[in-house]
N, C-alpha and C. Protein backbone atom coordinates (compact mmCIF):
# COMPACT_ATOMS: atom_id res chain seq x y z
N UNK A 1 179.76 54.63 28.17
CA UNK A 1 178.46 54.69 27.52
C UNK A 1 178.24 56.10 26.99
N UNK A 2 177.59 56.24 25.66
CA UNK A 2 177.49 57.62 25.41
C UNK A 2 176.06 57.88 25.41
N UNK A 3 176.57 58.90 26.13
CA UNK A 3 174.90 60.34 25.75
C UNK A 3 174.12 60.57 24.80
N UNK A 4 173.12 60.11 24.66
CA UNK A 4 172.03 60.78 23.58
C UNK A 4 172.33 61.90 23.01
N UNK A 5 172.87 63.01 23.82
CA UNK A 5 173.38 63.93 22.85
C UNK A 5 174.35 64.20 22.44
N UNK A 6 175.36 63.25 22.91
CA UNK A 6 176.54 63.19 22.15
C UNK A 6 176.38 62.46 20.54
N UNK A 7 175.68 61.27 20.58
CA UNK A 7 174.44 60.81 19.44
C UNK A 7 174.27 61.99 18.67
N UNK A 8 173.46 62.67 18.91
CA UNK A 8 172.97 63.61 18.32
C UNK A 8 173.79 64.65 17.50
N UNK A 9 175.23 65.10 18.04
CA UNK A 9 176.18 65.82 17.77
C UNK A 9 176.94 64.96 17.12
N UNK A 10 176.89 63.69 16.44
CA UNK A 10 178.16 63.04 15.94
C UNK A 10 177.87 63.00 14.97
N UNK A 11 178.80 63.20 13.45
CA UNK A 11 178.78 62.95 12.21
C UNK A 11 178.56 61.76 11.99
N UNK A 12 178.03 61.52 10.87
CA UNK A 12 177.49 60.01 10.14
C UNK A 12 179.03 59.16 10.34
N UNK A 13 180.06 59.83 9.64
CA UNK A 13 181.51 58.72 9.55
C UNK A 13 181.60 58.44 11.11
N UNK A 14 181.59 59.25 12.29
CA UNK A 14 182.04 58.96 13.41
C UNK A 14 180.71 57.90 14.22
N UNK A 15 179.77 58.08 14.35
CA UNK A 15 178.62 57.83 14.80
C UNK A 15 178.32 56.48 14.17
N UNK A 16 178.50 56.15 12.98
CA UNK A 16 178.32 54.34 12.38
C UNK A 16 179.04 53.09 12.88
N UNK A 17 180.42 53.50 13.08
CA UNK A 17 181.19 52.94 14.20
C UNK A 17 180.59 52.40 15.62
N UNK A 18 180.46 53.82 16.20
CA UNK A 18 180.33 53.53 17.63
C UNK A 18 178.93 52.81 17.80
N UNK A 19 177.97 53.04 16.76
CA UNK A 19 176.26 51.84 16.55
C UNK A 19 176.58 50.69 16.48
N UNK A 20 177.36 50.49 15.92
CA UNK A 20 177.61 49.23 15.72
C UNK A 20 178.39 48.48 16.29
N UNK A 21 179.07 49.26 17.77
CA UNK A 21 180.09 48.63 18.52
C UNK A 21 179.12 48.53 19.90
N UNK A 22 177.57 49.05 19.78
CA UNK A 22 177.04 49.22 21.17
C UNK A 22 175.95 48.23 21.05
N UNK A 23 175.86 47.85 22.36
CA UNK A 23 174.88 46.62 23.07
C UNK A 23 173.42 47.06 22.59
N UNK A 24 172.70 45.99 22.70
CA UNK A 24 171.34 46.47 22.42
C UNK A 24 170.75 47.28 23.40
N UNK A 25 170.74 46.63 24.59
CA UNK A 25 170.43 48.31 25.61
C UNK A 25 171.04 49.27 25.41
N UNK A 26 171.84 49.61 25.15
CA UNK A 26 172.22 51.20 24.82
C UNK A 26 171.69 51.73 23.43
N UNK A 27 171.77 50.78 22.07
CA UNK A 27 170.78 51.39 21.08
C UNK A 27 169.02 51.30 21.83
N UNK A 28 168.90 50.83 22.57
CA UNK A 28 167.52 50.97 22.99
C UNK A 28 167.05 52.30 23.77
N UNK A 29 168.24 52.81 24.42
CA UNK A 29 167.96 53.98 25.67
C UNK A 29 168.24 55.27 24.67
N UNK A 30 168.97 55.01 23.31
CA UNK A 30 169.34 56.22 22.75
C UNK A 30 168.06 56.12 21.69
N UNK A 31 167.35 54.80 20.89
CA UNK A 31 165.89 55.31 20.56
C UNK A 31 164.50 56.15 21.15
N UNK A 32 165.09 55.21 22.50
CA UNK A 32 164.05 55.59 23.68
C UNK A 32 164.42 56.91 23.27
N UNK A 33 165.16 57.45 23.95
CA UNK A 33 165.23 59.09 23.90
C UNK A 33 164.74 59.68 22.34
N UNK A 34 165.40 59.51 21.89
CA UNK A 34 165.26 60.03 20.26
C UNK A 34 163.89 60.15 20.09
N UNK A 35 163.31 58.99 20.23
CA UNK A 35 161.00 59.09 20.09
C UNK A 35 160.90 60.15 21.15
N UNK A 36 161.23 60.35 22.05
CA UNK A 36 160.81 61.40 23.39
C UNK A 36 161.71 62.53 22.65
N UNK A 37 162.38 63.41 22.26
CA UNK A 37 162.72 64.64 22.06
C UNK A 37 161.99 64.64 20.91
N UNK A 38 161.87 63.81 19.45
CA UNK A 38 161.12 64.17 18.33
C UNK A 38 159.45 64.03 18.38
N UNK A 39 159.01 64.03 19.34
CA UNK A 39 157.49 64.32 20.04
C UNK A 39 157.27 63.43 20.34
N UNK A 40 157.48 62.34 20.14
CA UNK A 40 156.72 61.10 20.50
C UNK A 40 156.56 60.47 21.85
N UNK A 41 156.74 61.09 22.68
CA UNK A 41 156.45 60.59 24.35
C UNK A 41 157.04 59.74 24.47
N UNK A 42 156.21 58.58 25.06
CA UNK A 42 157.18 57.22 25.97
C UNK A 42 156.06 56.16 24.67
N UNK A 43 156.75 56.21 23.61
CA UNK A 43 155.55 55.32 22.45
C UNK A 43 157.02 54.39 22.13
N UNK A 44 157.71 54.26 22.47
CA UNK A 44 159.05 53.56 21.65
C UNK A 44 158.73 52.40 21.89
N UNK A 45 158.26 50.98 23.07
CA UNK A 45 157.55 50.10 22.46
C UNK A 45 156.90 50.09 21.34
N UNK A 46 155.61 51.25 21.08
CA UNK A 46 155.04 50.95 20.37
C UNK A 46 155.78 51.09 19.04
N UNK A 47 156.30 52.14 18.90
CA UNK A 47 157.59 52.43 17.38
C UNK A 47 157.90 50.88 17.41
N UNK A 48 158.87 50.51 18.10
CA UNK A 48 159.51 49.31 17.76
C UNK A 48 158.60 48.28 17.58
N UNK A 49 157.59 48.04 17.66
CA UNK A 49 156.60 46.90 17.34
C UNK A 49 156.17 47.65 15.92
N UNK A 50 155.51 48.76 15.56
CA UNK A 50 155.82 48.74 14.11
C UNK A 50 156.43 49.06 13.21
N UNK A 51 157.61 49.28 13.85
CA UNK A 51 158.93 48.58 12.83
C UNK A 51 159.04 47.76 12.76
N UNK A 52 158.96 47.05 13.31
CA UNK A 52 159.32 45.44 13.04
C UNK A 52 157.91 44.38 12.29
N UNK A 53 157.32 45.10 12.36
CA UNK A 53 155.73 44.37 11.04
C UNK A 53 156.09 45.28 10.14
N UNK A 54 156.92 46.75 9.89
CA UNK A 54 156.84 46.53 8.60
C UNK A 54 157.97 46.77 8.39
N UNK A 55 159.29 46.05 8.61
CA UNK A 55 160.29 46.26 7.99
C UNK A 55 160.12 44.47 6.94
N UNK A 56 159.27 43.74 7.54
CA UNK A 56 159.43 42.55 6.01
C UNK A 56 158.49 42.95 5.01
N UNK A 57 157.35 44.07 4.99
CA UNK A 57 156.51 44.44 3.89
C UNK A 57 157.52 45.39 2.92
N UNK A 58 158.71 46.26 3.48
CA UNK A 58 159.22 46.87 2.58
C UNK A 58 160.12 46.26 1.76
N UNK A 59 160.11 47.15 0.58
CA UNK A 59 160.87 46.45 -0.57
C UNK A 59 162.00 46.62 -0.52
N UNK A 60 163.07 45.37 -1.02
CA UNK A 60 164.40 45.35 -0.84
C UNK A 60 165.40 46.52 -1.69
N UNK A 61 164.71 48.14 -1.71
CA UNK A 61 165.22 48.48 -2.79
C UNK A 61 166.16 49.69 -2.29
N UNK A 62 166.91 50.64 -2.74
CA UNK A 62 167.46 51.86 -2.46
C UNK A 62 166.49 52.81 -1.53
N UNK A 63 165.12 52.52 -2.15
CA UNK A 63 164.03 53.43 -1.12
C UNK A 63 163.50 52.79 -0.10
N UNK A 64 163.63 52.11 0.37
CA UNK A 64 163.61 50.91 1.30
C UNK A 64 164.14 51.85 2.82
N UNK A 65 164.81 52.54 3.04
CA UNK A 65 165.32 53.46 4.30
C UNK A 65 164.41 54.38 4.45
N UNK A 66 163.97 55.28 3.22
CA UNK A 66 163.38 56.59 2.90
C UNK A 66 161.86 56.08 3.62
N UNK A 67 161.18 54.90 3.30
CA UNK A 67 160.42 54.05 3.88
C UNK A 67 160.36 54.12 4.98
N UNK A 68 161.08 53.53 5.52
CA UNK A 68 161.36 53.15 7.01
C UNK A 68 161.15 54.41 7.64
N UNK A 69 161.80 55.51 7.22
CA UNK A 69 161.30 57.00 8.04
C UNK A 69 160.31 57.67 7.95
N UNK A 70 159.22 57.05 6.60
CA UNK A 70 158.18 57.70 6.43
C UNK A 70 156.91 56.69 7.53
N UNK A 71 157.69 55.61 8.18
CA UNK A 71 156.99 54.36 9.07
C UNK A 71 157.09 55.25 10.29
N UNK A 72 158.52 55.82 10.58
CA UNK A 72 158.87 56.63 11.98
C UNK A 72 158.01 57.44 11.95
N UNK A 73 157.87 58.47 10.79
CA UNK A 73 157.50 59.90 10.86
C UNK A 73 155.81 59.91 11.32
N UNK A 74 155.16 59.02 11.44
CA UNK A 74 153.57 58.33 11.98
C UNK A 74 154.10 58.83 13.85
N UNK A 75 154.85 58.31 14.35
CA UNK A 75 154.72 58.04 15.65
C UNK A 75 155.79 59.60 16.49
N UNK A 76 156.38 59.80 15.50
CA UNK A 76 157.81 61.26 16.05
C UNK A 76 157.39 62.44 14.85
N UNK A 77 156.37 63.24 15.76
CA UNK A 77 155.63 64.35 14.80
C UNK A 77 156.81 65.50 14.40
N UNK A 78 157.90 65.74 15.46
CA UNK A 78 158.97 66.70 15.56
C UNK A 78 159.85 66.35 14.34
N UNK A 79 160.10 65.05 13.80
CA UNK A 79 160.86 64.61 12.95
C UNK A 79 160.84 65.28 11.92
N UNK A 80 159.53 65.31 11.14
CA UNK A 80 159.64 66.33 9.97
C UNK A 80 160.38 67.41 9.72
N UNK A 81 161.03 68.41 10.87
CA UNK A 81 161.40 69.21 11.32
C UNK A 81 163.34 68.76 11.04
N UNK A 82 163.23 67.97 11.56
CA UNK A 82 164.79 67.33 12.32
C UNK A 82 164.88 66.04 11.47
N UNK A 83 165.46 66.32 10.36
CA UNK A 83 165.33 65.16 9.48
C UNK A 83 166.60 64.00 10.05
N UNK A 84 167.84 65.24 10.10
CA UNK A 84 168.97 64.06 10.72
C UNK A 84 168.42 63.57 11.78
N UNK A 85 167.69 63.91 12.86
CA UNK A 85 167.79 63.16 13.41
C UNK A 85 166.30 61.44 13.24
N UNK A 86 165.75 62.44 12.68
CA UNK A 86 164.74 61.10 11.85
C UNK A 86 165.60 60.01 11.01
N UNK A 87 166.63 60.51 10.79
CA UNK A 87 167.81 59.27 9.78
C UNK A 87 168.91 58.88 10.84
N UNK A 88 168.82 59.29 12.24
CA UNK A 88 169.57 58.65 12.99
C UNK A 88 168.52 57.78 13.79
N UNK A 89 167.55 58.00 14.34
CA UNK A 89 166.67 57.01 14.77
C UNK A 89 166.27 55.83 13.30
N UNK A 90 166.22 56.08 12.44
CA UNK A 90 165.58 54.70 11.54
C UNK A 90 167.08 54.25 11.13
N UNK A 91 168.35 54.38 11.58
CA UNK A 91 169.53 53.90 11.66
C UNK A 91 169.42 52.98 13.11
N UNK A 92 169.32 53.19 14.24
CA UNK A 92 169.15 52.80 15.48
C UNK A 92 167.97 51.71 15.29
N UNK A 93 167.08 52.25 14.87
CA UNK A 93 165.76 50.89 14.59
C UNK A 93 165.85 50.36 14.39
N UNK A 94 166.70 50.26 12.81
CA UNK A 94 167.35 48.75 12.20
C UNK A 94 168.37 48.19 12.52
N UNK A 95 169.15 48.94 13.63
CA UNK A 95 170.04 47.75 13.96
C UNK A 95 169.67 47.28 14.94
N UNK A 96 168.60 47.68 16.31
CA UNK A 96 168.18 47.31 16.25
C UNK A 96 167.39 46.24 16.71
N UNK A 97 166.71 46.15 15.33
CA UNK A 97 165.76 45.11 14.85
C UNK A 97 166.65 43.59 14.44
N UNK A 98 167.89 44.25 13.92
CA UNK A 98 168.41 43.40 13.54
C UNK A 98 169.77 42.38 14.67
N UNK A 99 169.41 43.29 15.87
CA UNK A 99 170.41 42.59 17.12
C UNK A 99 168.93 41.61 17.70
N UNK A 100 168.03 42.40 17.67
CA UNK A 100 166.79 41.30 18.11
C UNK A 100 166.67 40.06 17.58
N UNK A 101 166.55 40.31 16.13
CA UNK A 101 166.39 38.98 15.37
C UNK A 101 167.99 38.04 15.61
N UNK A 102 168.79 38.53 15.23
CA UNK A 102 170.16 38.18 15.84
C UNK A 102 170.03 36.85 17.26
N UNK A 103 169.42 37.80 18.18
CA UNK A 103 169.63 37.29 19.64
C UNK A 103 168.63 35.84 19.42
N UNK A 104 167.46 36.03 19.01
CA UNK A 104 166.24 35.52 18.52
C UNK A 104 166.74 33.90 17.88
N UNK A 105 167.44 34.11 16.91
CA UNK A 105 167.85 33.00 15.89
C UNK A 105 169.06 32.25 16.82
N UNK A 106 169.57 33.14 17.76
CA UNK A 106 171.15 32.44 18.12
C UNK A 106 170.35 31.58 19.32
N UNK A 107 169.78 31.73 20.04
CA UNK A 107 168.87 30.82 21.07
C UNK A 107 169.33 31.56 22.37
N UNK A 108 169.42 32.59 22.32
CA UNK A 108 169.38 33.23 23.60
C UNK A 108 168.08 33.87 24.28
C-alpha cells in the first residue's frame, strides 16, 4: 500500500498507473489525507458528496477538470497554493466517483 506522501512525490507518468491499479479504500485514505493537509480538516465526506452532485452539472468539455478543481478549491483553502496537488486530489475524486458508480451499477 502506498503513502500519501509517496502520492504526493510521484510524477503524473508514474502516479496514473499505480491510481488506477488501487482499491477504492486506498484512493479513499489518500483523498482523505489530501482534504486534511490542503486545509480542509476531516470534510472529505462532505468533498465527496459534492463532487458527486456536481460532476453530472459539468460540461463534457476540455474545461470540465479545470471545473472540477474550482468545485475542490470551495472545501481545500491550502490548494490555491499547491496546485499539483489540487490536480492530484480532483484526479483521485474522479476515479473515485467513478469506482463508486462502478460498484453501484455492478450490484455489489
Amino acid at each position: 500500500m502506498m503513502k500519501t506522501l509517496e502520492l504526493i512525490r510521484a510524477d503524473e507518468p508514474q502516479l496514473i498507473p499505480l491510481l488506477r491499479a488501487m482499491k477504492l479504500k486506498e484512493l479513499e485514505k489518500h483523498a482523505e489525507n489530501l482534504v486534511r493537509i490542503l486545509g480542509g480538516g476531516n470534510t472529505y465526506p462532505r468533498v465527496l458528496r459534492e463532487v458527486i452532485k456536481a460532476l453530472p452539472q459539468l460540461p463534457e468539455t476540455a474545461e470540465r477538470f479545470a471545473l472540477l478543481q474550482e468545485v475542490l478549491l470551495r472545501f481545500v483553502p491550502r490548494a490555491a497554493e499547491q496546485k499539483d496537488l489540487l490536480v492530484k486530489l480532483a484526479v483521485i475524486m474522479s476515479l473515485i466517483v467513478a469506482l463508486k458508480f462502478k460498484e453501484i451499477h455492478s450490484g455489489r
